[in-house]
Protein backbone atom coordinates (compact mmCIF):
# COMPACT_ATOMS: atom_id res chain seq x y z
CA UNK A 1 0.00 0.00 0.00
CA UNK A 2 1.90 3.77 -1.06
CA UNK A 3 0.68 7.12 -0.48
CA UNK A 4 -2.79 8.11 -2.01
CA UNK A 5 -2.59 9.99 -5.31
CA UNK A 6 -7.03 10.28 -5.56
CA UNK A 7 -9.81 10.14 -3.60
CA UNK A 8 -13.42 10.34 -5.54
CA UNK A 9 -16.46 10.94 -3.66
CA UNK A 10 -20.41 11.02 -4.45
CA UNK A 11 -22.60 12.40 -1.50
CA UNK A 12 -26.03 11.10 -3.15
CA UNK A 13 -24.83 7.85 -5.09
CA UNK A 14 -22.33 5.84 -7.11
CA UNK A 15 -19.09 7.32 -7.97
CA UNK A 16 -19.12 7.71 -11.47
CA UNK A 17 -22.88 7.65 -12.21
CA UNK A 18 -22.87 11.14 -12.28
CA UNK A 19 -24.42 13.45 -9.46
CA UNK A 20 -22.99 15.28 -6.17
CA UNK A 21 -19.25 14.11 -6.93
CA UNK A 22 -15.60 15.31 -6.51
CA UNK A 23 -11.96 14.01 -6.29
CA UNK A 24 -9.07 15.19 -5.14
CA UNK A 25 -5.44 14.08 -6.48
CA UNK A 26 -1.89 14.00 -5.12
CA UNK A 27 1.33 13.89 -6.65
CA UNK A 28 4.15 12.54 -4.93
CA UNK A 29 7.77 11.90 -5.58
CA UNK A 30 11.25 10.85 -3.83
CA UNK A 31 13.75 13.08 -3.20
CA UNK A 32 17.24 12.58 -4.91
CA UNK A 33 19.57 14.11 -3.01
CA UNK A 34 18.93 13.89 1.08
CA UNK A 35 19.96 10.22 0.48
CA UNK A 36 16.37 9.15 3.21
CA UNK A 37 14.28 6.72 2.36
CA UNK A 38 11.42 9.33 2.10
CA UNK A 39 8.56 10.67 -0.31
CA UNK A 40 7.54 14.32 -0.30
CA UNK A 41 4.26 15.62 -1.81
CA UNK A 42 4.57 17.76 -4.51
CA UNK A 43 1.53 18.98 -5.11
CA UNK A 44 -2.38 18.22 -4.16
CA UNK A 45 -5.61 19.14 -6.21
CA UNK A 46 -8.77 19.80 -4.81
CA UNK A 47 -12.57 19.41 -6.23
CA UNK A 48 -11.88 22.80 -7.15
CA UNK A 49 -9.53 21.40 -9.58
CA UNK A 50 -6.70 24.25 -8.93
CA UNK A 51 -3.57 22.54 -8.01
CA UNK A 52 -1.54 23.53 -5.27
CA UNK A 53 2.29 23.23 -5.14
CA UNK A 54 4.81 22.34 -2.61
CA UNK A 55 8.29 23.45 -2.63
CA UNK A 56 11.30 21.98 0.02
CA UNK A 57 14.19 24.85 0.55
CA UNK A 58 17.54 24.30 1.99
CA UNK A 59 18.78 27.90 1.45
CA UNK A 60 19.66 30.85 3.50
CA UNK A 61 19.78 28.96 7.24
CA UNK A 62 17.14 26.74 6.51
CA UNK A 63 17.34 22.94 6.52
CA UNK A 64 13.58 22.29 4.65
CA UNK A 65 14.87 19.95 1.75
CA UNK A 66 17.61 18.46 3.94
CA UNK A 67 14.48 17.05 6.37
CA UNK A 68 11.21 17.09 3.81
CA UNK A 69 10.05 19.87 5.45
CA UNK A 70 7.48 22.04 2.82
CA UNK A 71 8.75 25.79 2.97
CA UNK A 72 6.30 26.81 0.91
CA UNK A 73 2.91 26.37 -0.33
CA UNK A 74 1.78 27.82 -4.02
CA UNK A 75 -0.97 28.95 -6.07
CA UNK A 76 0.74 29.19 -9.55
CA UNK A 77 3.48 32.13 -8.62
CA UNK A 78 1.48 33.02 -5.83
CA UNK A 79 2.94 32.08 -2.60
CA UNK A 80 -0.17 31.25 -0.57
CA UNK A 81 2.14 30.01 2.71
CA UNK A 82 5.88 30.52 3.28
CA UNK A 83 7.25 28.98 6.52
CA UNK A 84 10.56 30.36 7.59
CA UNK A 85 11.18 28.49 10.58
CA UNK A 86 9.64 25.23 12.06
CA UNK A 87 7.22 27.54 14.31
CA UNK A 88 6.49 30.81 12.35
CA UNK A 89 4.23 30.87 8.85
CA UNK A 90 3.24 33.91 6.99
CA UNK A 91 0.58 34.17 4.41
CA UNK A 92 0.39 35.10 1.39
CA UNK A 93 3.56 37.17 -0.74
């Protein structure tokens, strides 16, 4: 069993058949340079079917890649959450 890449969903019936449905998908993939056994999401889609990226820094003091840590969260080029240090986060830039 791995990591889920989609979920599908129908409130009123058979997924599929039409209806009151969404998904949601996932993209994964292993990191090729902290040399862990480890798997970092890359990016997730919502029903709303805008994806959402993920982005691991090791740059300027911070260690994010190095531990598959996400530093950021995206919308496109829009930074919707940047985290600079395991306890602060700061919305959108």
């Amino acid at each position: 069993m791995g990591n889920h890449t989609k979920f599908e969903q129908d409130r009123n019936g058979t997924v599929g058949g039409g209806g009151d449905q969404y998904s949601a998908q996932w993209a994964w993939t292993k990191p090729s340079n902290n040399g862990r056994n480890t798997l970092r999401q890359t990016s997730m889609t919502p029903p709303s079917g805008k994806a959402y990226s993920y982005n691991y820094r090791s740059a300027a003091g911070l260690l994010d890649s190095d531990a598959s840590r996400v530093t950021q969260i995206k919308d496109g080029e829009t930074s919707l959450v940047t985290c600079t240090s395991a306890s602060t986060t700061h919305g959108p830039s």
